[in-house]
Protein backbone atom coordinates (compact mmCIF):
# COMPACT_ATOMS: atom_id res chain seq x y z
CA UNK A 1 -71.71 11.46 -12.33
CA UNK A 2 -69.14 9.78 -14.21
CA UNK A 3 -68.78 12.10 -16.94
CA UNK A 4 -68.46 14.68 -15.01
CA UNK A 5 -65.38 13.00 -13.03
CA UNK A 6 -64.36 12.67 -16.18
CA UNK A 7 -64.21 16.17 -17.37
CA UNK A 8 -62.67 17.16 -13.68
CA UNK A 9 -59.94 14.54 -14.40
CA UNK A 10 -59.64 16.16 -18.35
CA UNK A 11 -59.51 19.90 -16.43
CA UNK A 12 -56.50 18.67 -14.25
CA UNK A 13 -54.31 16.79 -16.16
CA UNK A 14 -54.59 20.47 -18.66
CA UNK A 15 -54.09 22.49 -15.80
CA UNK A 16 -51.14 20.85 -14.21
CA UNK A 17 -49.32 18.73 -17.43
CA UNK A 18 -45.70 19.92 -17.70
CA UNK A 19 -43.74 20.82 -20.81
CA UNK A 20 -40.83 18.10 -20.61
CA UNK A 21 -39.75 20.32 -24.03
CA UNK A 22 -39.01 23.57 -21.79
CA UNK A 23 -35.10 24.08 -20.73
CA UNK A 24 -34.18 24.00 -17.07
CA UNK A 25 -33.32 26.98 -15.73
CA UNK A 26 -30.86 27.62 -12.43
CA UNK A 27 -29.65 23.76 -12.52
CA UNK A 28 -26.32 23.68 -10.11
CA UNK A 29 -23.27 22.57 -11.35
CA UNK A 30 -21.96 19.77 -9.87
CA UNK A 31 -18.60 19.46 -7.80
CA UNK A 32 -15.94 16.88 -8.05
CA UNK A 33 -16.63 13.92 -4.58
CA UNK A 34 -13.61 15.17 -2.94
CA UNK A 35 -11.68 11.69 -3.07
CA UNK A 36 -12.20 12.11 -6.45
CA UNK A 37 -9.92 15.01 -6.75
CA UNK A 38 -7.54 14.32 -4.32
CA UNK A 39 -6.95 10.90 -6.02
CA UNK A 40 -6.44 13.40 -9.45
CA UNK A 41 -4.22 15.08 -8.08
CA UNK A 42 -2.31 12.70 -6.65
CA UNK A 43 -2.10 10.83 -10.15
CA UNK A 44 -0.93 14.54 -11.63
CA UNK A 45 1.71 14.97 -8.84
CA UNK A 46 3.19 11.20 -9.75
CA UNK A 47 2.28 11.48 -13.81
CA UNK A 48 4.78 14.59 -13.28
CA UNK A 49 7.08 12.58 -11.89
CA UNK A 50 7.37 10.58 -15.23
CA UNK A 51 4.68 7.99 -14.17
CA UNK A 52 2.56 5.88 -16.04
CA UNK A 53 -1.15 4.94 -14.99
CA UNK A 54 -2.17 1.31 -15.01
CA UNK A 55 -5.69 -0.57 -13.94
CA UNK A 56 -6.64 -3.74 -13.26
CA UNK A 57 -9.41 -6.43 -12.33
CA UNK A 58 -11.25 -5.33 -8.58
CA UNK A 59 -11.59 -9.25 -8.46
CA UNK A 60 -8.43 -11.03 -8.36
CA UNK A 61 -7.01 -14.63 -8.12
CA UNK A 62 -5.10 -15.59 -4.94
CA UNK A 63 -2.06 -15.89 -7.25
CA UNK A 64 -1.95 -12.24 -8.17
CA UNK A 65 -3.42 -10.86 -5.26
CA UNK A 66 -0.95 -13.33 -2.61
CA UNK A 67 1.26 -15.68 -4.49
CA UNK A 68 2.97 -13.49 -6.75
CA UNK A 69 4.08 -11.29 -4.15
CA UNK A 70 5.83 -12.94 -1.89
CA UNK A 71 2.88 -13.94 0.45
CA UNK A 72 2.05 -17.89 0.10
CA UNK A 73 -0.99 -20.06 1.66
CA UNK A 74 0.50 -20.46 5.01
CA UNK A 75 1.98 -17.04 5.06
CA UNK A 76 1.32 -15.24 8.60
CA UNK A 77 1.12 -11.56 6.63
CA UNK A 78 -2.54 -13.12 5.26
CA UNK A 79 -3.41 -11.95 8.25
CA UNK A 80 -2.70 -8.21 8.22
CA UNK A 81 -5.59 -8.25 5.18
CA UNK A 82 -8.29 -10.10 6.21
CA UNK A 83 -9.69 -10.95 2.76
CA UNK A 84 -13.25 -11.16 1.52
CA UNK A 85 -13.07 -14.23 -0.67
CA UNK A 86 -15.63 -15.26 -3.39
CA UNK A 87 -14.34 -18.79 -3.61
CA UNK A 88 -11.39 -20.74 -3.37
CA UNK A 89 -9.38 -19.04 -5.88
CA UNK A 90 -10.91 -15.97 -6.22
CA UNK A 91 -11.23 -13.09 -4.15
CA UNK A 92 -11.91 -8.95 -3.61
CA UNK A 93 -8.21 -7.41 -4.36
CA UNK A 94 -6.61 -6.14 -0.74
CA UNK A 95 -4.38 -3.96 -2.46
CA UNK A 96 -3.60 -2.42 -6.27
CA UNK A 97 -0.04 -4.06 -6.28
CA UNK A 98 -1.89 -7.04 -8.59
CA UNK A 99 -1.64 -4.40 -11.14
CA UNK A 100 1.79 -3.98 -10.67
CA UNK A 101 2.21 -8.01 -11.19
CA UNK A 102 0.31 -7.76 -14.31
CA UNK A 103 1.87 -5.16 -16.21
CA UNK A 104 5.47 -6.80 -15.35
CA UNK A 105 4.32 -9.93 -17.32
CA UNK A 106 3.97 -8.02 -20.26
CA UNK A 107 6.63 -5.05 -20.01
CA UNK A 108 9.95 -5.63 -19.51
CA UNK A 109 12.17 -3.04 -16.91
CA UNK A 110 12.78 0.11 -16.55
CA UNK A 111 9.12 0.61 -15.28
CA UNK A 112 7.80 3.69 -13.38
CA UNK A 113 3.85 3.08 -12.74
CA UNK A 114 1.44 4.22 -10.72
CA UNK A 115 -1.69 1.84 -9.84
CA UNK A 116 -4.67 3.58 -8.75
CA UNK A 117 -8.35 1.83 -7.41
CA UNK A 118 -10.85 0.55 -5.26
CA UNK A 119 -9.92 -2.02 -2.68
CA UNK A 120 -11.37 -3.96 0.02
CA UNK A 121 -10.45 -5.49 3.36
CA UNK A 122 -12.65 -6.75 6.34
CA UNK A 123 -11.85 -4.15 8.46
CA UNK A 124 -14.09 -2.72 11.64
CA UNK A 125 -15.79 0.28 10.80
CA UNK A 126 -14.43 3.19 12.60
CA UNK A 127 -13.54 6.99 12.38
CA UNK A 128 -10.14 6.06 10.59
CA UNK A 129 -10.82 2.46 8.66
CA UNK A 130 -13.62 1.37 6.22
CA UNK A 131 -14.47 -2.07 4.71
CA UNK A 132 -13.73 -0.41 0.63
CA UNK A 133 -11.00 2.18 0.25
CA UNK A 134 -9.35 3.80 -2.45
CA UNK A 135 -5.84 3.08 -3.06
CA UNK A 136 -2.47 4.11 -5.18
CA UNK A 137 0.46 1.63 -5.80
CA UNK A 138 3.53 3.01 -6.97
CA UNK A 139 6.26 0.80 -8.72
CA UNK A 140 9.62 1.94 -10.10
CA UNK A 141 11.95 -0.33 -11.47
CA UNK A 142 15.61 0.70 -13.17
CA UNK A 143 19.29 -0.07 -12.77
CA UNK A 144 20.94 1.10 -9.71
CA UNK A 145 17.63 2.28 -7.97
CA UNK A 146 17.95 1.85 -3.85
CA UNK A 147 16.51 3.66 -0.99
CA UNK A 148 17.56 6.68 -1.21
CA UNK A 149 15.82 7.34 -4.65
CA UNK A 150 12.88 5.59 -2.56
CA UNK A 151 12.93 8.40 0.11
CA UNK A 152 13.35 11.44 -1.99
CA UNK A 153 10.76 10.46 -4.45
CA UNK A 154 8.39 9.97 -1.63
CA UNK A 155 9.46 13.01 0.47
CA UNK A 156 9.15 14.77 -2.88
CA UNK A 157 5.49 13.68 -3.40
CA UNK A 158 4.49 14.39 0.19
CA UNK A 159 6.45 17.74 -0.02
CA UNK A 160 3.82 18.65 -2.77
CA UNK A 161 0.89 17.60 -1.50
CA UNK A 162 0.96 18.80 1.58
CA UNK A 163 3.01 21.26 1.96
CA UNK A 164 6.08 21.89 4.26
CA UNK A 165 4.47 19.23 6.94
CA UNK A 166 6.55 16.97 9.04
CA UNK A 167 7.33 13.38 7.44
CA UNK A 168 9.08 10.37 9.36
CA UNK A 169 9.94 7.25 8.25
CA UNK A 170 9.70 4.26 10.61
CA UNK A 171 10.96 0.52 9.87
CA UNK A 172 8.53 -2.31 9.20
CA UNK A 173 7.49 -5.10 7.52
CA UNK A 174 5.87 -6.05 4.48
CA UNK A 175 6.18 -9.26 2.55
CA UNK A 176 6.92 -8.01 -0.85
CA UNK A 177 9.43 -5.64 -0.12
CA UNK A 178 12.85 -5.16 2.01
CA UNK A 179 13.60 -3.12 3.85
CA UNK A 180 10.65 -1.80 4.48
CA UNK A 181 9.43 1.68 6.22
CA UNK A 182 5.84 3.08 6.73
CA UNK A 183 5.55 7.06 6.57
CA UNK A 184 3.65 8.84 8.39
CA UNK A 185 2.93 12.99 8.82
CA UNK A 186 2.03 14.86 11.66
CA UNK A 187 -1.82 16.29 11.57
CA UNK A 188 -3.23 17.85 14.55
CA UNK A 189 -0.66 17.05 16.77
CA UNK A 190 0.07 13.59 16.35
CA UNK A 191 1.57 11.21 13.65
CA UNK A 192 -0.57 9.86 11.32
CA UNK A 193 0.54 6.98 9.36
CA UNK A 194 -0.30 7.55 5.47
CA UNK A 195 2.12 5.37 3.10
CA UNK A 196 3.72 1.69 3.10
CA UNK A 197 6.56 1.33 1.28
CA UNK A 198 9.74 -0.13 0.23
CA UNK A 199 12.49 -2.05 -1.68
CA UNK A 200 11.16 -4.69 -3.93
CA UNK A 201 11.88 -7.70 -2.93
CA UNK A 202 14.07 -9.81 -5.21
CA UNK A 203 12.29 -12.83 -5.12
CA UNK A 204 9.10 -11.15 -6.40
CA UNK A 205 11.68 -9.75 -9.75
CA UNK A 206 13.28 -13.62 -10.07
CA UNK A 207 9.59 -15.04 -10.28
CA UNK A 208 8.78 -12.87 -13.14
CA UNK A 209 11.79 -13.99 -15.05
CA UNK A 210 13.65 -10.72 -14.36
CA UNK A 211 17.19 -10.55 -13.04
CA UNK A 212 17.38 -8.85 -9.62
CA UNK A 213 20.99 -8.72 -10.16
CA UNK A 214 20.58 -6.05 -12.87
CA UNK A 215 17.60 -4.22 -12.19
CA UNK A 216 16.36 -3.09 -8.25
CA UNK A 217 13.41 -0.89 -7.64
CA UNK A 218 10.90 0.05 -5.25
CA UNK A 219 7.24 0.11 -4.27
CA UNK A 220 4.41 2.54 -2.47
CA UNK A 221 1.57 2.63 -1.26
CA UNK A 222 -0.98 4.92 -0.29
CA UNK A 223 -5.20 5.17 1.14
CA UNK A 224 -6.49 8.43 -0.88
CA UNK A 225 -9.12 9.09 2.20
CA UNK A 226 -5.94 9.49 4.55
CA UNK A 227 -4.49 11.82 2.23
CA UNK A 228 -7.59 13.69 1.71
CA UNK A 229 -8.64 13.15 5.61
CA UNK A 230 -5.40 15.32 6.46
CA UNK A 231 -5.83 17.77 3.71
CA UNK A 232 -8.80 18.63 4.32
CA UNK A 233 -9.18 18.16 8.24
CA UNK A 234 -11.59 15.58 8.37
CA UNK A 235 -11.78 13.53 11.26
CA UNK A 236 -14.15 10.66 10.52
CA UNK A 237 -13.54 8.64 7.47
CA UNK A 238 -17.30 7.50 7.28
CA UNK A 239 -18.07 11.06 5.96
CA UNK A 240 -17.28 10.52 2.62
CA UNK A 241 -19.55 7.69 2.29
CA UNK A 242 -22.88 9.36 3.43
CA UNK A 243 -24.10 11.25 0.80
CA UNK A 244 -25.12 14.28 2.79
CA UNK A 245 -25.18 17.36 0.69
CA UNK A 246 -24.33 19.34 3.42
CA UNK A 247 -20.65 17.42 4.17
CA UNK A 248 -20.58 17.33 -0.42
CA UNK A 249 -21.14 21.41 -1.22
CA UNK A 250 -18.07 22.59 0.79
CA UNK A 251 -16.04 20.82 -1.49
């Protein structure tokens, strides 16, 4: 009886063994995820701009994630990114403009950078906010730079990406910069609020050691699924986390 298991067993594994040495045939090619490419090409939009790409650490210290900008312990704009911390010094970056900090320390003005990665806030999930987002900081620092050069670089990026869409330009607040505007575009109807941005504030310059006297510039930024959101009329931001081939393939 058990031999002749045996020789069944022999009989299948013949039968059924596969040649791991034959090449595939009909294998797919893959597609770019499509924050993927619309972070490329907004890196290829600003690298034609005369932009420079810089990265940096996803976890940061408070100093370069808070301090150095303009936002101290008992700062009330703490609040606006509720932070996942690791301990008491270190934390998950809220923004890319760390990177901006960094490469300051080590390269002296003009600068014209562009700060692309992954960040991460405690925000509620929901159709237009997620928890880890991908994000581009955008620094420019020269003699004689104010808003205007501010507005038409950004109206000129927007201009490119999207097409001839309508852009507005609203006052707010951030602490790093001033003044300070948030931009928004108009996508099915309404506005839709896509970039921060604004003047560098002097204060962040004079604690680098650079004289804000001489040299002025400004700062952006942006969320990549926004941008890719309104190109691509998606209305639920969650969608680009699932995984499901059939939301993937029509990209």
């Amino acid at each position: 009886m058990a031999s002749c298991l045996r020789g069944s067993l022999y009989k299948k594994i013949e039968d059924e063994k596969i040649d791991v040495t034959i090449p595939c045939t009909g294998t797919l090619p893959g597609n770019k995820h499509p924050l993927i490419s619309t972070q490329d090409e907004i890196i290829d939009i600003f690298c034609g701009l005369g932009y420079s790409v810089e990265n940096g650490p996803e976890i940061e210290s408070d100093f370069y994630n808070f301090e150095s900008l303009n936002i101290p312990k008992d700062h009330p704009a703490r609040d606006m990114q509720d932070t996942f911390y690791l301990d008491e010094n270190r934390l998950l970056r809220t923004h890319t403009s760390p990177v901006q900090i960094r490469y300051l320390e080590n390269n002296p003005p003009p600068v014209r950078i562009i700060a692309p990665g992954r960040v991460y806030r405690r925000d509620a999930v929901d159709a237009t906010h997620s928890p880890v987002f991908n994000q581009v900081e955008v620094l420019c620092i020269d003699q004689d730079i104010n808003f205007s050069h501010l507005r038409g670089t950004v109206l000129s990026f927007l201009k490119t990406f999207f097409g001839d869409i309508p852009v507005r330009f609203r006052a707010s607040y951030f602490p790093f910069t001033e003044p300070s505007a948030e931009v928004d575009v108009q996508w099915k109807g309404k506005w839709l609020e896509v970039m921060g941005c604004g003047m560098v504030d002097p204060k962040v310059l004079e604690k680098l050691g650079i004289d804000s006297e001489k040299w002025t510039g400004f700062a952006a930024g942006l969320g990549v699924e926004r941008f890719c959101m309104v190109r691509h009329q998606i209305d639920d931001i969650r969608r680009f986390y699932t995984n499901d081939l059939r939301f993937l393939e029509q990209f």
